[in-house]
PDB file of N, CA and C in Angstrom:
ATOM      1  N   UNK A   1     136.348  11.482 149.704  1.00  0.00           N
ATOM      2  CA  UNK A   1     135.909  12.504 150.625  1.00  0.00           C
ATOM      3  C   UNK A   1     136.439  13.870 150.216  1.00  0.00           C
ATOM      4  N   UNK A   2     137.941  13.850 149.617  1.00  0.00           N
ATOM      5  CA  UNK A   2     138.311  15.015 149.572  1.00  0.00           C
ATOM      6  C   UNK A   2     137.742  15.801 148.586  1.00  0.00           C
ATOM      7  N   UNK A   3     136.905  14.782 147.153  1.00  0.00           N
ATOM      8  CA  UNK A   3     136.460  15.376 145.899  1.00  0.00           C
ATOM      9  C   UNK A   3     135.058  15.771 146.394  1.00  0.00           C
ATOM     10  N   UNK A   4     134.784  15.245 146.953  1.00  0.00           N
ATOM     11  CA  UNK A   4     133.234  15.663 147.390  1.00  0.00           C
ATOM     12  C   UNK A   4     133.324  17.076 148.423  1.00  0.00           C
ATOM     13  N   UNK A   5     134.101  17.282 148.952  1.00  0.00           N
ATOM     14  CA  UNK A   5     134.252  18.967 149.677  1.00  0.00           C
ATOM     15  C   UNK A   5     134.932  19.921 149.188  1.00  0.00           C
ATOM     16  N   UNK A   6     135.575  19.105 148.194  1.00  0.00           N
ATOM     17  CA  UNK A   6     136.187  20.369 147.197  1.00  0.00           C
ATOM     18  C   UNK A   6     134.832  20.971 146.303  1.00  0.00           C
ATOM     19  N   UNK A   7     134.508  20.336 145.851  1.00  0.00           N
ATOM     20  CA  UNK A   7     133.053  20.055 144.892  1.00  0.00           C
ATOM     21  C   UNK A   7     132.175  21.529 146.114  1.00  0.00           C
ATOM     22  N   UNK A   8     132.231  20.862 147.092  1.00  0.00           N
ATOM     23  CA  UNK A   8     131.119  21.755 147.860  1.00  0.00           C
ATOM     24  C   UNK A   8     131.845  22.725 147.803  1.00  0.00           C
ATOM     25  N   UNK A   9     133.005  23.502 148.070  1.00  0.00           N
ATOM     26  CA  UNK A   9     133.907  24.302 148.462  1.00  0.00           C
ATOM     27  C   UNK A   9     133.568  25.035 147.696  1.00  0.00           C
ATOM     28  N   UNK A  10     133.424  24.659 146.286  1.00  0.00           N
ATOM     29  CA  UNK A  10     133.830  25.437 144.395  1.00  0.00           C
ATOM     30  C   UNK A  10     132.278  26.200 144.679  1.00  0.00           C
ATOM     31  N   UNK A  11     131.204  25.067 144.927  1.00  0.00           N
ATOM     32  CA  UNK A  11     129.930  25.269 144.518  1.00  0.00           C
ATOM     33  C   UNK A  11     129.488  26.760 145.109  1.00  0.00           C
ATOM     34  N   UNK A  12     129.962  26.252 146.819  1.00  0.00           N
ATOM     35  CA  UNK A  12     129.245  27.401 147.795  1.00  0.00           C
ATOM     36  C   UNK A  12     130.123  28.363 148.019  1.00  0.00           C
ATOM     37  N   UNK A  13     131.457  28.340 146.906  1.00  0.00           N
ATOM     38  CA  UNK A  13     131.961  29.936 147.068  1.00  0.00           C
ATOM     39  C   UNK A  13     131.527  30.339 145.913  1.00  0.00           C
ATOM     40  N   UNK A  14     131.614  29.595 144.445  1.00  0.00           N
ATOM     41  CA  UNK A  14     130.853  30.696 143.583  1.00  0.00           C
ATOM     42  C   UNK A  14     129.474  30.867 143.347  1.00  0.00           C
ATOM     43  N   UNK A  15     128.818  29.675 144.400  1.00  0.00           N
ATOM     44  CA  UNK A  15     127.410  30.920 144.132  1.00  0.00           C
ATOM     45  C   UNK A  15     127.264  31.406 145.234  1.00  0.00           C
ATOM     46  N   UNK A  16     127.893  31.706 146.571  1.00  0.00           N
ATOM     47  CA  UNK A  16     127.144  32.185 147.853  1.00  0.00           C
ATOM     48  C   UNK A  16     128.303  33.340 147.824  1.00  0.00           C
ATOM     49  N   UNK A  17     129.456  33.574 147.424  1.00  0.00           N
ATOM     50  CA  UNK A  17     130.391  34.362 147.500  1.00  0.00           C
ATOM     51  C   UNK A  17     131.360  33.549 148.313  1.00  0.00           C
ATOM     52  N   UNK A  18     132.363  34.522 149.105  1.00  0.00           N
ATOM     53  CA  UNK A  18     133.574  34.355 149.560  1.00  0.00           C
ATOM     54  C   UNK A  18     133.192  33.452 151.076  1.00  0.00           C
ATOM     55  N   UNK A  19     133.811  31.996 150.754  1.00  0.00           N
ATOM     56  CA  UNK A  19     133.970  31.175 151.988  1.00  0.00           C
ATOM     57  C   UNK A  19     135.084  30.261 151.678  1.00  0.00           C
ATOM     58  N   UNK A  20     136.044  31.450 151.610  1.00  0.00           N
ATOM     59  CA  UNK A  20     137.445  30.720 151.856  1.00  0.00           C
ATOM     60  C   UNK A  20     137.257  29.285 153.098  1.00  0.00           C
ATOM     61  N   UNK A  21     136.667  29.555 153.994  1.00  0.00           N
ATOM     62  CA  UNK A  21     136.752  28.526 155.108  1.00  0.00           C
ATOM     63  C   UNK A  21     137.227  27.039 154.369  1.00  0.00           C
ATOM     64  N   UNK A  22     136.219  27.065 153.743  1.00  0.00           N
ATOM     65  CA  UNK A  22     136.309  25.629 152.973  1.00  0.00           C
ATOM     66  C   UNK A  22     137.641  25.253 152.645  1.00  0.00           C
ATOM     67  N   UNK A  23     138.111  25.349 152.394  1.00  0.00           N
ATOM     68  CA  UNK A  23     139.509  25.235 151.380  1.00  0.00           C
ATOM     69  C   UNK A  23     140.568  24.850 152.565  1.00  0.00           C
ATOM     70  N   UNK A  24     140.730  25.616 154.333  1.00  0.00           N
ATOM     71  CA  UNK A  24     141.624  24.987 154.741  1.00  0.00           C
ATOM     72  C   UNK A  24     142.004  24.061 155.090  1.00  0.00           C
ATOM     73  N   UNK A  25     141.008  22.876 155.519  1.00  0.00           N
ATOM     74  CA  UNK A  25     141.702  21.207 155.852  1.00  0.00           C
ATOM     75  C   UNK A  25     142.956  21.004 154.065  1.00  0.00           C
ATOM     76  N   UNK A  26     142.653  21.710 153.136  1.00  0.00           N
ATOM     77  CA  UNK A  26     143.370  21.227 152.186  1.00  0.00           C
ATOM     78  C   UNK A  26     144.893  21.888 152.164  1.00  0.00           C
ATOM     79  N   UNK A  27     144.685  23.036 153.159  1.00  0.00           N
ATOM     80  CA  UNK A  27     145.731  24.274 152.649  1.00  0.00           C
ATOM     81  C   UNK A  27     147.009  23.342 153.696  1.00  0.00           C
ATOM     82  N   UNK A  28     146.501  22.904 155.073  1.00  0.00           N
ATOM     83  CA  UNK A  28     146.956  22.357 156.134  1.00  0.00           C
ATOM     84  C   UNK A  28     147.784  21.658 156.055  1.00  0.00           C
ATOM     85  N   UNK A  29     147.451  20.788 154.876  1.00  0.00           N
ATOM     86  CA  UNK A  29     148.183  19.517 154.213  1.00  0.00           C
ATOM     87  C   UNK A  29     149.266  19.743 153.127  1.00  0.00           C
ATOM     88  N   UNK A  30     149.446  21.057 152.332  1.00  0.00           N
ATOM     89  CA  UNK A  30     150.273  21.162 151.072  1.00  0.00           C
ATOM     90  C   UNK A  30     150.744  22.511 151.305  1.00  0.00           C
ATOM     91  N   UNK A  31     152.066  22.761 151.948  1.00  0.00           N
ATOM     92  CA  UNK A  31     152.691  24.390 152.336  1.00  0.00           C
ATOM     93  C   UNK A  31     152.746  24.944 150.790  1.00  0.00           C
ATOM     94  N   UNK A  32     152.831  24.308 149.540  1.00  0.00           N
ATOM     95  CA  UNK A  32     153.510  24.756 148.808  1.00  0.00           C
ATOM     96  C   UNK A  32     152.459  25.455 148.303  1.00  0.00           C
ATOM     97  N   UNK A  33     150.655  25.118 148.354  1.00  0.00           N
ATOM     98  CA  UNK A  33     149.389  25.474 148.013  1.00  0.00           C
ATOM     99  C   UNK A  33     148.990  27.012 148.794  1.00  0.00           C
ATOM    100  N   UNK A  34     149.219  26.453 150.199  1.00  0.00           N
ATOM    101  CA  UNK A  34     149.494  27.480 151.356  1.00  0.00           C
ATOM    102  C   UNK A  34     149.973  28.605 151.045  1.00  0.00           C
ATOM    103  N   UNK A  35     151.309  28.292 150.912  1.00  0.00           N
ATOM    104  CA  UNK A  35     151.914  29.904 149.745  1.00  0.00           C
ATOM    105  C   UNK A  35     151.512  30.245 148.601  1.00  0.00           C
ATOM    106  N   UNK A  36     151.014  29.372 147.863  1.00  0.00           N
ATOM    107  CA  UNK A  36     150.838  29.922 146.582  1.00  0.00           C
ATOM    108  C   UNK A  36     148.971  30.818 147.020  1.00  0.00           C
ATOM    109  N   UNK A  37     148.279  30.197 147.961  1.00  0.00           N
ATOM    110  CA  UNK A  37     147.215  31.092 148.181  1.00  0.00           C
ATOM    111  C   UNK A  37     147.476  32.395 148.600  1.00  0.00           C
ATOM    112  N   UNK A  38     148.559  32.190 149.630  1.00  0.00           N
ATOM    113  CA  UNK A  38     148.741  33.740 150.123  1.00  0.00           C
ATOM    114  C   UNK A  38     149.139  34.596 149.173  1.00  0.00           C
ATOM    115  N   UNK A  39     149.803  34.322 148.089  1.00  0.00           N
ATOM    116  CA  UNK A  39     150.301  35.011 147.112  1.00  0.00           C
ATOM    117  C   UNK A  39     150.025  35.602 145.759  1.00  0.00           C
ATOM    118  N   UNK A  40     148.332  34.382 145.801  1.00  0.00           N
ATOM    119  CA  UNK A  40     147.861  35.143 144.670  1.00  0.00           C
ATOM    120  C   UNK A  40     146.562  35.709 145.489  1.00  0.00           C
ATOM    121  N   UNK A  41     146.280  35.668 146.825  1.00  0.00           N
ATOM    122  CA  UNK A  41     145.358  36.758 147.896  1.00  0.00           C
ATOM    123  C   UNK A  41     146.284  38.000 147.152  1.00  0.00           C
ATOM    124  N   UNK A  42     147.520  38.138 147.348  1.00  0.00           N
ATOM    125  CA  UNK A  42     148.282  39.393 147.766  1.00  0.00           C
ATOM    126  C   UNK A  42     148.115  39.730 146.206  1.00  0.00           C
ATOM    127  N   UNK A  43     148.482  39.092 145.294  1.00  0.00           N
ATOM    128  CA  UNK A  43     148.504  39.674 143.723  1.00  0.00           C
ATOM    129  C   UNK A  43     147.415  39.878 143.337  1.00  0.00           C
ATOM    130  N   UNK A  44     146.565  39.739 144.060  1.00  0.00           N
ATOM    131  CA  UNK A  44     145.054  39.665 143.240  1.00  0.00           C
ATOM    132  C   UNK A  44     144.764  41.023 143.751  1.00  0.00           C
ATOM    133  N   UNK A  45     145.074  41.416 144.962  1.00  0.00           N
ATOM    134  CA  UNK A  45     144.407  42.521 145.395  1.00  0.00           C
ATOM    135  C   UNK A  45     145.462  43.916 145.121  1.00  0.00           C
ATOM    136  N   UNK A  46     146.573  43.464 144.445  1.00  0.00           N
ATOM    137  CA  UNK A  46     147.874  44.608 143.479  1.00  0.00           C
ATOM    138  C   UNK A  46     146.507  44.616 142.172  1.00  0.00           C
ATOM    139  N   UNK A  47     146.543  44.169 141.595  1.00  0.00           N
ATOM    140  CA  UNK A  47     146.125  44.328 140.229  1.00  0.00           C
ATOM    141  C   UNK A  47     144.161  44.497 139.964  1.00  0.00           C
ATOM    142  N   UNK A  48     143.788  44.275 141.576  1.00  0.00           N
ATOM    143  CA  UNK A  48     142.381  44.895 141.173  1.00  0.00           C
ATOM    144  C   UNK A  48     141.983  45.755 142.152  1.00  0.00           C
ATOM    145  N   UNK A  49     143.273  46.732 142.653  1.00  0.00           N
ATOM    146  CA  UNK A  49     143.347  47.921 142.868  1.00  0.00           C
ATOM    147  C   UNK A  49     142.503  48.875 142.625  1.00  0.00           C
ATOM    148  N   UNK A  50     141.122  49.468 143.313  1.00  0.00           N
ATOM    149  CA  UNK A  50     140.131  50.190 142.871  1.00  0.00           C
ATOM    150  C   UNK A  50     138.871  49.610 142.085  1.00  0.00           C
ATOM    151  N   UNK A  51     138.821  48.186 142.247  1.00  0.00           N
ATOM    152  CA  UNK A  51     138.001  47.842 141.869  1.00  0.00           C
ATOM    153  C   UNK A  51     136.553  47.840 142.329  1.00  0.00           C
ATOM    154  N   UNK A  52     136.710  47.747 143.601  1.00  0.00           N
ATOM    155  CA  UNK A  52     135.806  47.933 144.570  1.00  0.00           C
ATOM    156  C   UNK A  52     134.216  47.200 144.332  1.00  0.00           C
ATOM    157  N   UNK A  53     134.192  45.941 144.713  1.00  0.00           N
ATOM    158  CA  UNK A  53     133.184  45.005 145.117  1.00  0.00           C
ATOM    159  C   UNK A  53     132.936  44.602 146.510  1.00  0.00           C
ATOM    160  N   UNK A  54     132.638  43.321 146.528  1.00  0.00           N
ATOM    161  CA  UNK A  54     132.470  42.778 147.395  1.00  0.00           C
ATOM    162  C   UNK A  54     132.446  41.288 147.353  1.00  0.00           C
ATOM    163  N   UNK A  55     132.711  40.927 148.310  1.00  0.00           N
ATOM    164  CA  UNK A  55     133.456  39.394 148.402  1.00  0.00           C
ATOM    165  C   UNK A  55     132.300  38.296 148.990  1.00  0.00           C
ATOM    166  N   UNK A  56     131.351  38.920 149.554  1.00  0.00           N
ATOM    167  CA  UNK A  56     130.038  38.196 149.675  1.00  0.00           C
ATOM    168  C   UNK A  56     128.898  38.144 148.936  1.00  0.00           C
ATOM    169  N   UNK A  57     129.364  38.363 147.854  1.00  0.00           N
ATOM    170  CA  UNK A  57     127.901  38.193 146.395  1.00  0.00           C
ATOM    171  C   UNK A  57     129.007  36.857 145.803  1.00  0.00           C
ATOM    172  N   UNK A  58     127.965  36.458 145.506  1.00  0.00           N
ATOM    173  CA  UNK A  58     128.126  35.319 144.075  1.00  0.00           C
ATOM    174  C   UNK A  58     128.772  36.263 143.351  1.00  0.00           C
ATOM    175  N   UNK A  59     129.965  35.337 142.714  1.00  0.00           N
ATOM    176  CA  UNK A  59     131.135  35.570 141.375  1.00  0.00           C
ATOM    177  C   UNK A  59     130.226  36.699 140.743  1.00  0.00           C
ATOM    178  N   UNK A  60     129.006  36.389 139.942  1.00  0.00           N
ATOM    179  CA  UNK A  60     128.864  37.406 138.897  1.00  0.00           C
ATOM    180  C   UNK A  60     128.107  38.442 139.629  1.00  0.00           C
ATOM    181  N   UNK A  61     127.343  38.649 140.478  1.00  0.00           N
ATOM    182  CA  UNK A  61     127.285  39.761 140.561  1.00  0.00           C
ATOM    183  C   UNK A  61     128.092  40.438 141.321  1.00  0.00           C
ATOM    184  N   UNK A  62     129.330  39.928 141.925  1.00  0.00           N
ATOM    185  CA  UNK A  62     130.062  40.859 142.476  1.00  0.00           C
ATOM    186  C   UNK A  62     130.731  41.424 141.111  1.00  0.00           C
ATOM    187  N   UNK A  63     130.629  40.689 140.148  1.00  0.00           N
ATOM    188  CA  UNK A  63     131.287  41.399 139.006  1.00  0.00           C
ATOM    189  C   UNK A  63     130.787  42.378 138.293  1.00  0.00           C
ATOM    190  N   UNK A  64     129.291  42.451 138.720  1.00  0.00           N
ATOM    191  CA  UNK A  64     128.720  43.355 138.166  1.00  0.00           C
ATOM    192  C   UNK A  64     128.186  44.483 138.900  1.00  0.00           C
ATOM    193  N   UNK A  65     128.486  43.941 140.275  1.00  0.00           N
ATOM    194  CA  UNK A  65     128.484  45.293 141.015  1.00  0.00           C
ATOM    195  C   UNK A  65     130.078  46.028 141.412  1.00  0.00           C
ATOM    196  N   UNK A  66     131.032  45.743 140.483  1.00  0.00           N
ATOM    197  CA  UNK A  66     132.804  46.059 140.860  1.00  0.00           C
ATOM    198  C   UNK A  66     132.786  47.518 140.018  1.00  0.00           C
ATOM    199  N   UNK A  67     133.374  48.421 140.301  1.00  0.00           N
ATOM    200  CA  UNK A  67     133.466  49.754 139.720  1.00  0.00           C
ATOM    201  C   UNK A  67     134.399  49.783 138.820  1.00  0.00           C
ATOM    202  N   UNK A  68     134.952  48.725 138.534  1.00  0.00           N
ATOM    203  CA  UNK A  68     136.165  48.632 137.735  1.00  0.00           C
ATOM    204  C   UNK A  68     136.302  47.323 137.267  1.00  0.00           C
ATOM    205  N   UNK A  69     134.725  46.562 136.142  1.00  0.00           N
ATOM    206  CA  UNK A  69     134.697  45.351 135.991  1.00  0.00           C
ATOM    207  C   UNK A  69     136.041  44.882 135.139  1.00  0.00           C
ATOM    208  N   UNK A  70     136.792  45.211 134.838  1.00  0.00           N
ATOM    209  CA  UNK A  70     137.661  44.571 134.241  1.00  0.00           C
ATOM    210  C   UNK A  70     138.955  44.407 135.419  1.00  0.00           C
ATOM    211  N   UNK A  71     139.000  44.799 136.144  1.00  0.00           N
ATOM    212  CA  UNK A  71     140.334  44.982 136.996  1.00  0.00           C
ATOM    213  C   UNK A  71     139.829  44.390 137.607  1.00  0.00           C
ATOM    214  N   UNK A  72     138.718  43.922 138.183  1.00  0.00           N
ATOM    215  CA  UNK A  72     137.725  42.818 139.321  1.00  0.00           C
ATOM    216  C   UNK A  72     138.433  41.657 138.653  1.00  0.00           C
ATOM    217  N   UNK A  73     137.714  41.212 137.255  1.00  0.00           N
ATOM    218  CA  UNK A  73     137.950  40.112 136.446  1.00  0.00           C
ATOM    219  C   UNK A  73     139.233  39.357 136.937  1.00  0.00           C
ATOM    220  N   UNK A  74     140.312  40.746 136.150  1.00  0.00           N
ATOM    221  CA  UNK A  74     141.908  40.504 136.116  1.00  0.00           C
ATOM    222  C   UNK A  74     141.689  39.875 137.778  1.00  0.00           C
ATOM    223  N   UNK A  75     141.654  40.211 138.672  1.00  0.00           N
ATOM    224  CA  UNK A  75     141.840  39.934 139.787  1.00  0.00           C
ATOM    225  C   UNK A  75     141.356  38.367 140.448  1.00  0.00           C
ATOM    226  N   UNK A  76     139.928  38.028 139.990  1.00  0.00           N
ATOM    227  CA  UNK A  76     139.486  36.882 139.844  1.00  0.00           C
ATOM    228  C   UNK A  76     140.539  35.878 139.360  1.00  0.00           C
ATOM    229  N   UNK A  77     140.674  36.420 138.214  1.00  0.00           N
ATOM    230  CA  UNK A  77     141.363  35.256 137.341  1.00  0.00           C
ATOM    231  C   UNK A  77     143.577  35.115 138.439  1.00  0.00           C
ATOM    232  N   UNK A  78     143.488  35.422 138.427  1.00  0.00           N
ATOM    233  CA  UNK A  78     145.002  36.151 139.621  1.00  0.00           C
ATOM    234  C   UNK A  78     144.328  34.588 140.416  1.00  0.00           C
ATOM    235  N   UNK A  79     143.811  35.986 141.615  1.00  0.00           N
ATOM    236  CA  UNK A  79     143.381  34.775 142.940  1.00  0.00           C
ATOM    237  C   UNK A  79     143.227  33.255 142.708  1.00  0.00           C
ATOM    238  N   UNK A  80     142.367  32.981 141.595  1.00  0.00           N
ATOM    239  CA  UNK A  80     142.582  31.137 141.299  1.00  0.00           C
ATOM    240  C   UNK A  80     143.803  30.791 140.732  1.00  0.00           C
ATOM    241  N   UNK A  81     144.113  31.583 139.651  1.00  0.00           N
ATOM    242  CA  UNK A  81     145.143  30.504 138.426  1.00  0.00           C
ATOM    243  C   UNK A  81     146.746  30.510 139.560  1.00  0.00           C
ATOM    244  N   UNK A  82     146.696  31.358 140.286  1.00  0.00           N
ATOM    245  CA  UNK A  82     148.020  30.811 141.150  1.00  0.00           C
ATOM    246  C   UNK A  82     148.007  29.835 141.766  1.00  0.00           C
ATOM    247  N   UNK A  83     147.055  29.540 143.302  1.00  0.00           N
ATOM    248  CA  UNK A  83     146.713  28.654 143.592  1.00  0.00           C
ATOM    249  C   UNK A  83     146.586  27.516 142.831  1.00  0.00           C
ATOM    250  N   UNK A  84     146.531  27.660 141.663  1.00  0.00           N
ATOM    251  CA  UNK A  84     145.709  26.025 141.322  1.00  0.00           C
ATOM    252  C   UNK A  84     146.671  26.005 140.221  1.00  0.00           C
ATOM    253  N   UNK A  85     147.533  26.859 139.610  1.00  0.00           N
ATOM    254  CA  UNK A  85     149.075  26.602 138.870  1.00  0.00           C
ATOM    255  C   UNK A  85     149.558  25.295 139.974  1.00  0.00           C
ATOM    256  N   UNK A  86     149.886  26.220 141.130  1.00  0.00           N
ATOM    257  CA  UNK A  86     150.379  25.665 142.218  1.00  0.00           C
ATOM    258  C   UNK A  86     149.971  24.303 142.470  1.00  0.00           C
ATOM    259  N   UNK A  87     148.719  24.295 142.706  1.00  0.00           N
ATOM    260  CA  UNK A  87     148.264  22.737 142.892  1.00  0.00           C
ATOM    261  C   UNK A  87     148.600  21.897 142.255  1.00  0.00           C
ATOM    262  N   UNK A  88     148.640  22.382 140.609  1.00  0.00           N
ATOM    263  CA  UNK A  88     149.166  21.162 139.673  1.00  0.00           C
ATOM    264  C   UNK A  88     150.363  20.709 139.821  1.00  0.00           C
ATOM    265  N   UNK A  89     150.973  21.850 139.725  1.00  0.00           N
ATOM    266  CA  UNK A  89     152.275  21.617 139.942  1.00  0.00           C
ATOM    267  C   UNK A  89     152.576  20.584 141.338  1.00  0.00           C
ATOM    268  N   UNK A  90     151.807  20.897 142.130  1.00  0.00           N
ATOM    269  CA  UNK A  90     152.112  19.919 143.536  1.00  0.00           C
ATOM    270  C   UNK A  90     151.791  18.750 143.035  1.00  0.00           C
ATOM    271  N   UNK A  91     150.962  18.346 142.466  1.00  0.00           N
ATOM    272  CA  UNK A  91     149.982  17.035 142.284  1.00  0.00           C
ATOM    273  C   UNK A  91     151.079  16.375 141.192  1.00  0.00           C
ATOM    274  N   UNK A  92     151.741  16.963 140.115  1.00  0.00           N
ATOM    275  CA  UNK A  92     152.617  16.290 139.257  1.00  0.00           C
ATOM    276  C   UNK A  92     154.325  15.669 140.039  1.00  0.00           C
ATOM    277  N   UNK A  93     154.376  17.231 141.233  1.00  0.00           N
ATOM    278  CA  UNK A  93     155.686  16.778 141.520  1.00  0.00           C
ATOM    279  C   UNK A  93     155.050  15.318 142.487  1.00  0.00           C
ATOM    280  N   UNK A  94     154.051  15.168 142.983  1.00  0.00           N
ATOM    281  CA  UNK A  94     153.723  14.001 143.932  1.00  0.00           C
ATOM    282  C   UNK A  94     153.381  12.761 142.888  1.00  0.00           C
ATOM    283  N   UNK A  95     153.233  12.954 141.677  1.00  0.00           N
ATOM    284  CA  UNK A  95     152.551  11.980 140.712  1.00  0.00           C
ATOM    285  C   UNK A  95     154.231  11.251 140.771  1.00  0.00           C
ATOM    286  N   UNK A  96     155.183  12.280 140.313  1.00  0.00           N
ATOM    287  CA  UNK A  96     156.624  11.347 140.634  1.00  0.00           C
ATOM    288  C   UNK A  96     157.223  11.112 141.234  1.00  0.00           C
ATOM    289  N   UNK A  97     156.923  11.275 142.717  1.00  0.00           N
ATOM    290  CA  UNK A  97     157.383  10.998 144.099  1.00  0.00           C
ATOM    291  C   UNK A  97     156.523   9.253 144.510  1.00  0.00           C
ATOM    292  N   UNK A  98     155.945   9.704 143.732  1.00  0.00           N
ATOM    293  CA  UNK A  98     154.847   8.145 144.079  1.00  0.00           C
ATOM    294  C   UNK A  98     154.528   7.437 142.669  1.00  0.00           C
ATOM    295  N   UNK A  99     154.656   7.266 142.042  1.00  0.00           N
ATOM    296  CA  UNK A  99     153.753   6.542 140.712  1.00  0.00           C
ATOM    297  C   UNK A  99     152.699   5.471 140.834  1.00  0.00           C
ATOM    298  N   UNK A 100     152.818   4.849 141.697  1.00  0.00           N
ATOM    299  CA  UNK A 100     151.491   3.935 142.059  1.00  0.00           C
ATOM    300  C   UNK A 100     150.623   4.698 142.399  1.00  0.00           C
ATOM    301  N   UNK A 101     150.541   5.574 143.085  1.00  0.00           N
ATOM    302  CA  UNK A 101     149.092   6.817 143.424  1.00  0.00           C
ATOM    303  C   UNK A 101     149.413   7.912 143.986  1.00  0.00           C
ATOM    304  N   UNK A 102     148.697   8.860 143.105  1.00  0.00           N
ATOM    305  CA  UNK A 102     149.217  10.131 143.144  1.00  0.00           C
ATOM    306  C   UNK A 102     148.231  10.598 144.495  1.00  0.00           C
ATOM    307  N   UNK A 103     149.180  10.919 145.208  1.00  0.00           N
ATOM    308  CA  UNK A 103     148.239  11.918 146.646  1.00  0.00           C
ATOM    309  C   UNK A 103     147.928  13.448 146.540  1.00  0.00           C
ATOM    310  N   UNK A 104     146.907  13.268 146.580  1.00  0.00           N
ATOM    311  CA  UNK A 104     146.374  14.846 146.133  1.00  0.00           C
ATOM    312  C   UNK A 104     146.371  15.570 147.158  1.00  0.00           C
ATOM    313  N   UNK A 105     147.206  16.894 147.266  1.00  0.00           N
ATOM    314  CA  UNK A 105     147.175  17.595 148.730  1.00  0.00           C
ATOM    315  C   UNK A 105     146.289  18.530 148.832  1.00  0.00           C
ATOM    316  N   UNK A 106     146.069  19.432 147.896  1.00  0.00           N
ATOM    317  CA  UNK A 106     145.461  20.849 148.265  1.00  0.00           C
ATOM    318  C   UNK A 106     144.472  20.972 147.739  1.00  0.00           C
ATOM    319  N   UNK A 107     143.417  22.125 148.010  1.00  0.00           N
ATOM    320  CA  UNK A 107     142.147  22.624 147.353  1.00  0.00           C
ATOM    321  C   UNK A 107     142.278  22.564 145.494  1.00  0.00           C
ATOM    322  N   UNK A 108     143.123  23.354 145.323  1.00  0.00           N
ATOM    323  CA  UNK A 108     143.239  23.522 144.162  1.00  0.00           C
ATOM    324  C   UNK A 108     143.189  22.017 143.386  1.00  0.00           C
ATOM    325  N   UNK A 109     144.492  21.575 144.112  1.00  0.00           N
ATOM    326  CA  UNK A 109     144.745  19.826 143.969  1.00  0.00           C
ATOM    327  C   UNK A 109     143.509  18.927 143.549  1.00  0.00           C
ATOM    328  N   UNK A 110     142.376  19.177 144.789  1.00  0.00           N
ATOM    329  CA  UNK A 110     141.260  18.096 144.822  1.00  0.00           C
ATOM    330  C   UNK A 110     140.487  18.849 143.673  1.00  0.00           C
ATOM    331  N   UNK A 111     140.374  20.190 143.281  1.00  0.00           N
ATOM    332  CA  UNK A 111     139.623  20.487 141.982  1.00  0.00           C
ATOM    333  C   UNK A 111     139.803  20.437 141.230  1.00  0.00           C
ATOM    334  N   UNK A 112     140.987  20.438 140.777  1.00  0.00           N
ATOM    335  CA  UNK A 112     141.399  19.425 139.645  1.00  0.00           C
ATOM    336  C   UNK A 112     141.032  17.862 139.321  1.00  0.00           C
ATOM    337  N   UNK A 113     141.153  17.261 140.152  1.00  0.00           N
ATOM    338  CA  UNK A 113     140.314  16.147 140.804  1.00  0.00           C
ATOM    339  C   UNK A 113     138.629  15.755 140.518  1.00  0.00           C
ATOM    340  N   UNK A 114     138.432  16.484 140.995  1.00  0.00           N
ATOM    341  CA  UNK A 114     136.543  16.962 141.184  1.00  0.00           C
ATOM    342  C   UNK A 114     136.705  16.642 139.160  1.00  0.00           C
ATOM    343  N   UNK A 115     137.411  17.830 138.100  1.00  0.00           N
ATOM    344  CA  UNK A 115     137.404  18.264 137.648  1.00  0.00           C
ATOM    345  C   UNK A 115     137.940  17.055 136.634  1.00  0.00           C
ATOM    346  N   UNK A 116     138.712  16.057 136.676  1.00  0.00           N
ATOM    347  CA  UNK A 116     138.630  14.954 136.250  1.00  0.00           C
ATOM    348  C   UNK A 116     138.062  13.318 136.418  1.00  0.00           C
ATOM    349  N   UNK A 117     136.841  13.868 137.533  1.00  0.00           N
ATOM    350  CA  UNK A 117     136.509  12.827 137.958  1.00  0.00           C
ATOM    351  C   UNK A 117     137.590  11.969 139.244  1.00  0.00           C
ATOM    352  N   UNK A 118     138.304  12.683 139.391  1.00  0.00           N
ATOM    353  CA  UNK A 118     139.142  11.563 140.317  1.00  0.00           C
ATOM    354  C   UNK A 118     139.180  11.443 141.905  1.00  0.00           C
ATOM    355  N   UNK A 119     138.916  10.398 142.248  1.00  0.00           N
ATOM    356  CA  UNK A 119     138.618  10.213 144.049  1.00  0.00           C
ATOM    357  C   UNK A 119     140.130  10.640 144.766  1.00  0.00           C
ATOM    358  N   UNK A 120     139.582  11.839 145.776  1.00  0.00           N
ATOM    359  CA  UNK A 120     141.613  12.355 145.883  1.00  0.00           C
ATOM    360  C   UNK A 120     141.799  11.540 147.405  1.00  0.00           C
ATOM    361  N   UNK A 121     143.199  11.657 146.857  1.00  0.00           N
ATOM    362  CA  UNK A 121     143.608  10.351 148.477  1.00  0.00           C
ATOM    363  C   UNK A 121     144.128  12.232 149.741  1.00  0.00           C
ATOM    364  N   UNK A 122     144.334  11.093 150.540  1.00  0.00           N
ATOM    365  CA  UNK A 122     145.232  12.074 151.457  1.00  0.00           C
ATOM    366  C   UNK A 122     146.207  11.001 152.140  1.00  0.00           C
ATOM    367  N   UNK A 123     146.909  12.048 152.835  1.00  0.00           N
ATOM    368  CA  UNK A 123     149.032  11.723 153.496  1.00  0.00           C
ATOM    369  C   UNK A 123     147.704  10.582 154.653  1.00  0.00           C
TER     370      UNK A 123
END
C-alpha cells in the first residue's frame, strides 16, 4: 500500500505540480524524515532565492517559467536530496534495528522502495 501512494505521490507532484499533501501519512510515521523535510523546505528556499516560479506547474515548466533557471534547479535538487538522504539513512538505520524486515517509514523511504521494486511495510 505504501509503494503504491508513494508511486502516486511522485507521479501527481511532478506532473500536476506541488501536492505536498501526499507525502504526510509518511512524514507522521518517521520524525527524523519530518525534519529532514522541514529543512530542506527551508534550504531550498535560501539557495533559490529570486528565483521566482511557481509551485503549481509541473517540474519542467515551472522550470522554465523560473527567472533564475539555474537557482530554481539548485533548489529542486536541495528540496528532494535532503529528504530522501534522510530517508535512506532512516531505512538503513531500521534495516539494523530489524534484519528480518526492514520497515520503511517515510515518503522518501517508500520511494526508494517504489524505486526498487519493494512492497514497504509500516510500524
Amino acid at each position: 500500500a505504501d509503494q503504491a501512494l508513494a508511486l502516486r505521490g511522485l507521479l501527481v507532484g511532478g506532473i500536476c505540480g506541488d501536492y505536498v499533501e501526499a507525502c504526510h501519512p509518511f512524514l507522521a510515521r518517521d520524525p527524523i524524515l519530518d525534519g529532514a523535510t522541514y529543512a530542506g523546505s527551508v534550504l531550498a528556499a535560501l539557495v533559490s532565492a529570486g528565483a521566482a516560479s511557481s509551485a503549481y506547474l509541473p517540474v519542467p515548466l515551472s522550470f522554465l517559467a523560473a527567472e533564475r533557471p539555474g537557482r530554481f534547479l539548485f533548489g529542486v535538487v536541495v528540496a528532494f536530496g535532503v529528504p530522501f538522504a534522510a530517508g535512506c539513512v532512516s531505512n538503513m538505520k531500521a534495516a539494523r534495528e530489524n534484519p528480518a524486515g526492514v520497515v520503511r517509514r517515510g515518503s522518501a523511504s517508500a520511494a526508494a522502495g517504489v524505486a526498487a521494486g519493494i512492497e514497504s511495510k509500516t510500524h
